[in-house]
Protein backbone atom coordinates (compact mmCIF):
# COMPACT_ATOMS: atom_id res chain seq x y z
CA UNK A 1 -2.75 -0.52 -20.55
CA UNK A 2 -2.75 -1.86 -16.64
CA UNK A 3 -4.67 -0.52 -13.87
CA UNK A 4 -3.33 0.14 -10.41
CA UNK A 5 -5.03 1.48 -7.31
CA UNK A 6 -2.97 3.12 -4.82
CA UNK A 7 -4.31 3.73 -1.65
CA UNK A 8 -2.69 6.85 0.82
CA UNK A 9 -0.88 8.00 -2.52
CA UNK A 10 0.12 11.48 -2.17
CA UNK A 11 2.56 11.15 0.87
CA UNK A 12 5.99 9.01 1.17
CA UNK A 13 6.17 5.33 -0.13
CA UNK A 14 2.61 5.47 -1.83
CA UNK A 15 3.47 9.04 -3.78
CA UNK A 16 7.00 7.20 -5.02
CA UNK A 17 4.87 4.24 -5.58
CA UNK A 18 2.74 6.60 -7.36
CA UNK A 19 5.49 8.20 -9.30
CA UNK A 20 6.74 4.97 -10.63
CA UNK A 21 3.76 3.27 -11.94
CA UNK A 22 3.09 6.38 -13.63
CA UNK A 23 6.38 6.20 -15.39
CA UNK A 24 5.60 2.59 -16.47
CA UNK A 25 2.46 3.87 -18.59
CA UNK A 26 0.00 2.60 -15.97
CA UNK A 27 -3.15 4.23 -15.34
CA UNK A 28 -3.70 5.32 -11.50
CA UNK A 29 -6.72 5.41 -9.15
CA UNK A 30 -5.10 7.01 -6.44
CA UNK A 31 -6.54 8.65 -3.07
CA UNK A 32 -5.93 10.72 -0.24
CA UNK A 33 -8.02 12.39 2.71
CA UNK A 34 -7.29 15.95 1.86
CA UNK A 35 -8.40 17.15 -1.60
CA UNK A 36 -5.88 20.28 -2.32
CA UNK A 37 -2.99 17.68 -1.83
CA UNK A 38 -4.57 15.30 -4.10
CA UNK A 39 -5.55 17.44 -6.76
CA UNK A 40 -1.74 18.76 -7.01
CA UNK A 41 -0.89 15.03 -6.94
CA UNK A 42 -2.60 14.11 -10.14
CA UNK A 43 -1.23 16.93 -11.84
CA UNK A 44 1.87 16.12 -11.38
CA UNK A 45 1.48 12.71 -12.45
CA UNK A 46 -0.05 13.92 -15.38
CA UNK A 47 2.56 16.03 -16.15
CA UNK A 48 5.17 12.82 -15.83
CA UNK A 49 3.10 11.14 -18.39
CA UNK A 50 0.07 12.21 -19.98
CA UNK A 51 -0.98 9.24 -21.72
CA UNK A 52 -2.11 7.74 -18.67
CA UNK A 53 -5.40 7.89 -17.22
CA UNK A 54 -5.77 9.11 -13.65
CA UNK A 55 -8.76 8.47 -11.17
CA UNK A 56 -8.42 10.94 -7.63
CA UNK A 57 -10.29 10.18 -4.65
CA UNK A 58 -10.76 12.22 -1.71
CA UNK A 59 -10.89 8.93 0.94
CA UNK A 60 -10.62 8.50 4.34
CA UNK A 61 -9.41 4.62 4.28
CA UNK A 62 -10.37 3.87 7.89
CA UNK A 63 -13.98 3.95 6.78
CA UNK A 64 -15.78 0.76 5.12
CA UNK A 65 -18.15 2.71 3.03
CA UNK A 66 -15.12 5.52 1.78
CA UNK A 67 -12.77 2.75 0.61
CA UNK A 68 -15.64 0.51 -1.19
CA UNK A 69 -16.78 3.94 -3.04
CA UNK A 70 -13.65 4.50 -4.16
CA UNK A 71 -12.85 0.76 -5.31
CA UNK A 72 -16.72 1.06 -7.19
CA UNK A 73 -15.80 4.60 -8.95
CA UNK A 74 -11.95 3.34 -9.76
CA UNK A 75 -13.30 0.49 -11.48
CA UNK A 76 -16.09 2.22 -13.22
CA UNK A 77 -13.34 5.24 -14.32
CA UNK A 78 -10.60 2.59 -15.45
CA UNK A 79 -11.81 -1.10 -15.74
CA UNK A 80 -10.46 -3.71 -14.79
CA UNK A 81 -8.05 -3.32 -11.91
CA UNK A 82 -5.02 -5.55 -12.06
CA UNK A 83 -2.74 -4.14 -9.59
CA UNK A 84 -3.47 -3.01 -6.00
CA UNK A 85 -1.07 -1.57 -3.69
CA UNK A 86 -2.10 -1.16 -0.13
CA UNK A 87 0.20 1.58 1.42
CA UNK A 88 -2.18 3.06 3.78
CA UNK A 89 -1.09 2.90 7.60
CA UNK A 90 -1.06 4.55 10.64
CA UNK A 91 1.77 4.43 13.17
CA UNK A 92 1.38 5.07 17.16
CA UNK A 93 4.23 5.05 19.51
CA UNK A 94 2.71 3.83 22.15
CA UNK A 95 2.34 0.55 24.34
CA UNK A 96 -0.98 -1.41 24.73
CA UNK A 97 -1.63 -0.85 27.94
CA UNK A 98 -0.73 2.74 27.65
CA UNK A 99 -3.23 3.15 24.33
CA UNK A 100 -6.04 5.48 23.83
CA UNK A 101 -9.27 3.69 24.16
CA UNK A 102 -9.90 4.21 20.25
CA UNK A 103 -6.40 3.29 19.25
CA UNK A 104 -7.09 -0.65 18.41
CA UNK A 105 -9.83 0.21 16.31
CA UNK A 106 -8.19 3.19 14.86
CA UNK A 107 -5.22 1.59 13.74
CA UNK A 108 -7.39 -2.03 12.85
CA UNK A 109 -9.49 -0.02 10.42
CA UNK A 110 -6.27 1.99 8.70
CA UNK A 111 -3.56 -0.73 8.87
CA UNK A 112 -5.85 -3.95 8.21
CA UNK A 113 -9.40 -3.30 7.19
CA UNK A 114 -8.54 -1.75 3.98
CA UNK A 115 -6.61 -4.46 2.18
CA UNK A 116 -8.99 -6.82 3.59
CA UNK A 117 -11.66 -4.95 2.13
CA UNK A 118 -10.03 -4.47 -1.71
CA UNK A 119 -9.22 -8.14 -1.50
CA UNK A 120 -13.14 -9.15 -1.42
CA UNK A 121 -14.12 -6.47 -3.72
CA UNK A 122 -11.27 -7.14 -6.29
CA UNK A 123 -10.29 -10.64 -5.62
CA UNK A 124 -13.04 -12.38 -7.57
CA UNK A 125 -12.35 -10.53 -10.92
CA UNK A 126 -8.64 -11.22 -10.88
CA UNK A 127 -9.83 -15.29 -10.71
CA UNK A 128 -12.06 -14.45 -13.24
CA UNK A 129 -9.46 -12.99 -15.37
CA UNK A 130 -6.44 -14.80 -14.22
CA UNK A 131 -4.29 -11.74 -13.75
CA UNK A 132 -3.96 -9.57 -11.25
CA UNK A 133 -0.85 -8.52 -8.74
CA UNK A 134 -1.53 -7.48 -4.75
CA UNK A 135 1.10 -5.60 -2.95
CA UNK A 136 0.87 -5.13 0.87
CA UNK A 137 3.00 -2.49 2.89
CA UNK A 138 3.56 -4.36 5.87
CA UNK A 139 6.70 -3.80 7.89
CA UNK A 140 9.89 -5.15 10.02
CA UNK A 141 7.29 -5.14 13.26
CA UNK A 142 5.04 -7.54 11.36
CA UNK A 143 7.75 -10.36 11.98
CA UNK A 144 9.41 -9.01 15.14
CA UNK A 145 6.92 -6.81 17.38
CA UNK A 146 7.69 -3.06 19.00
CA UNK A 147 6.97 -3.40 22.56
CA UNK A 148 6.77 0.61 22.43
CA UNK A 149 4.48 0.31 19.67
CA UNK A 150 2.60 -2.39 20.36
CA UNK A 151 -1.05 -1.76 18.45
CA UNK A 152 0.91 -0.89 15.30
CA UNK A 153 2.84 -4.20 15.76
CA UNK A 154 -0.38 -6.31 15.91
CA UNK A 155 -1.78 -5.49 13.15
CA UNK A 156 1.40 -5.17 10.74
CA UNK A 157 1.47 -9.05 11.93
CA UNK A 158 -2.59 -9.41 10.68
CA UNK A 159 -1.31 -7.60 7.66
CA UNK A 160 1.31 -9.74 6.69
CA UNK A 161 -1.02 -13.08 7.73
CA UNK A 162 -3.72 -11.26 5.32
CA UNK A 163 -0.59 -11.05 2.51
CA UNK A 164 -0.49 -15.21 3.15
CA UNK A 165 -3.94 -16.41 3.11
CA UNK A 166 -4.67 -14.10 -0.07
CA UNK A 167 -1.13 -15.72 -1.59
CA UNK A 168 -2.75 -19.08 -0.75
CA UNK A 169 -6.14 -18.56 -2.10
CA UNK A 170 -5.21 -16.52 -5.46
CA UNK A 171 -1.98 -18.48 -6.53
CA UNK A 172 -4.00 -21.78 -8.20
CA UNK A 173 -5.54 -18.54 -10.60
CA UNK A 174 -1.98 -16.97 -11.06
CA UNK A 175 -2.80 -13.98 -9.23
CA UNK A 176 0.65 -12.49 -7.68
CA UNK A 177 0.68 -11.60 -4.22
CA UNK A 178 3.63 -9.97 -2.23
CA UNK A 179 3.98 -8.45 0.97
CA UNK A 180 6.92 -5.70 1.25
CA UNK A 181 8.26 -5.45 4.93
CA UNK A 182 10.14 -2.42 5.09
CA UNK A 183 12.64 -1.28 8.02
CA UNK A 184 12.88 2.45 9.24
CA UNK A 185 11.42 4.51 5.67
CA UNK A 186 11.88 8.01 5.65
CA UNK A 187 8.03 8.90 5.68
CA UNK A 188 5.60 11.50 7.24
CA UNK A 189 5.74 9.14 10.39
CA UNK A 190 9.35 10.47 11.31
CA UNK A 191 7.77 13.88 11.20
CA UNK A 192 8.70 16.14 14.50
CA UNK A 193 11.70 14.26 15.18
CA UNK A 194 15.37 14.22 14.42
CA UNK A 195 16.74 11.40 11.98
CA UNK A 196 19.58 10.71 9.20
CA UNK A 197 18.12 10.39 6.04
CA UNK A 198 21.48 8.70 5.01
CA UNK A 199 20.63 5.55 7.63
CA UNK A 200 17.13 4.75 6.50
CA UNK A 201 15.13 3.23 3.29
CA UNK A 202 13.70 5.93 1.60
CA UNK A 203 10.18 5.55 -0.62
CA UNK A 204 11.84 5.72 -3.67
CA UNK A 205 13.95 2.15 -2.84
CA UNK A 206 10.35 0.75 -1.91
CA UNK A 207 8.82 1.84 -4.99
CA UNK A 208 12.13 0.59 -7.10
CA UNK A 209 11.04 -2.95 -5.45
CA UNK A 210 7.42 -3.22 -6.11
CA UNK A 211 8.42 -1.81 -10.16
CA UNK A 212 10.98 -4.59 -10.24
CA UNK A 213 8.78 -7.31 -9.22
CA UNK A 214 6.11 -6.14 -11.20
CA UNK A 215 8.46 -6.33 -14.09
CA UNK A 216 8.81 -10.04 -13.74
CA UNK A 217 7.85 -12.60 -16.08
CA UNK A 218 4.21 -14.48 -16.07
CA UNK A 219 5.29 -17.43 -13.89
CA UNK A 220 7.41 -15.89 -11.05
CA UNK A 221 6.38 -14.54 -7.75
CA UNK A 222 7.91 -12.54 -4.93
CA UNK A 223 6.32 -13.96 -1.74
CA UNK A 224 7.71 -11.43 0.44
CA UNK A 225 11.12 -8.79 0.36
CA UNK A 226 12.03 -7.12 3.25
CA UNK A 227 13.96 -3.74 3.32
CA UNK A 228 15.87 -2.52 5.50
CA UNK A 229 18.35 0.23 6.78
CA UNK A 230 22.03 -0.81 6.45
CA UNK A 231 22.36 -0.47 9.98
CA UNK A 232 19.70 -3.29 10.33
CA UNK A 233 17.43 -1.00 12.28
């Protein structure tokens, strides 16, 4: 039986991400930074299939030392980890030069730093083994940038470089790597304001993508898909 980590897993794409693996008979090492929402979470995963195993972590991802902990106890709780999806993110409408002072760090150490940091702790063991599939939420402003968001946009573009070095450096082991780029996704990050569900991507199509290429045989690999609305938005 695989093992995936799921980082930010109780909310929008990384719940249906969530949802689906679970429904594939993989076991889950899954976090979250509040505990009541996790601890529903993993019954309810449970309760879609209880042969699985699941691992809960109460993590705040935009701290080094939380995110290594959890890789450490996921690995001790499960093994091996062969897939790793890194959904975590932040978005902030907001220009550069109109940003916090905290906001490049901020969003640097929740958009970036995390799959940078699972990479070095996992990457070595997936050579090792020779197996092993990373996903990367990245998104439409990591290949055209948001002026109104500009932060976000800069580091959805280091994401999606991250996505191609790790490609580069794990595909002579045949170790997958594939970055999804999604449009507008009906997430938490809409909360507040008024959109049309019917116009944008919703988690579950992200989550049918990542299953699907997952599915795929030994010797093929997805570089990149990108998602979007049907308006193009």
């Amino acid at each position: 039986m695989k093992n995936a980590l799921i980082t930010a897993a109780t909310k929008g794409m990384g719940r249906a991400i969530a949802i689906a693996f679970a429904k594939e008979g993989v076991n889950l090492a899954i976090c979250a930074r509040t505990g009541d929402h996790l601890a529903a979470f993993k019954n309810e995963l449970s309760a879609i299939n209880p042969a699985i195993k699941i691992f809960a972590s109460v993590t705040d991802c935009s701290i080094k030392q939380q995110v290594l902990a959890f890789a450490g106890a996921a690995e001790q709780e499960l093994g091996f980890i062969s897939i790793i999806v890194n959904n975590v993110g932040m978005y902030q409408y907001s220009s550069i030069l109109d940003d916090d002072d905290d906001a490049f760090e901020k969003q640097v150490n929740t958009n970036l730093a995390p799959a940078y940091l699972l990479y070095r702790y996992f990457g070595k063991n997936m050579i090792t083994a020779r197996e092993g599939h990373l996903f990367t939420i990245c998104s439409v402003a990591s290949l055209n940038p948001i002026a109104e968001a500009g932060t976000y946009s800069v580091t959805k573009y280091a994401a999606l470089g991250l996505s191609k070095v790790m490609r580069l450096e794990m595909q002579p082991y045949g170790v997958k790597v594939t970055a999804i780029i999604p449009g507008s996704t009906l997430t938490n990050s809409w909360e507040g304001m008024t959109v049309d569900k019917d116009k944008m991507v919703l988690p579950e199509d992200i989550a049918s993508a990542i299953i699907n290429v997952y599915r795929m045989s030994a010797g093929a690999n997805v570089d990149e898909i990108v998602i979007k609305p049907i308006t193009g938005q």
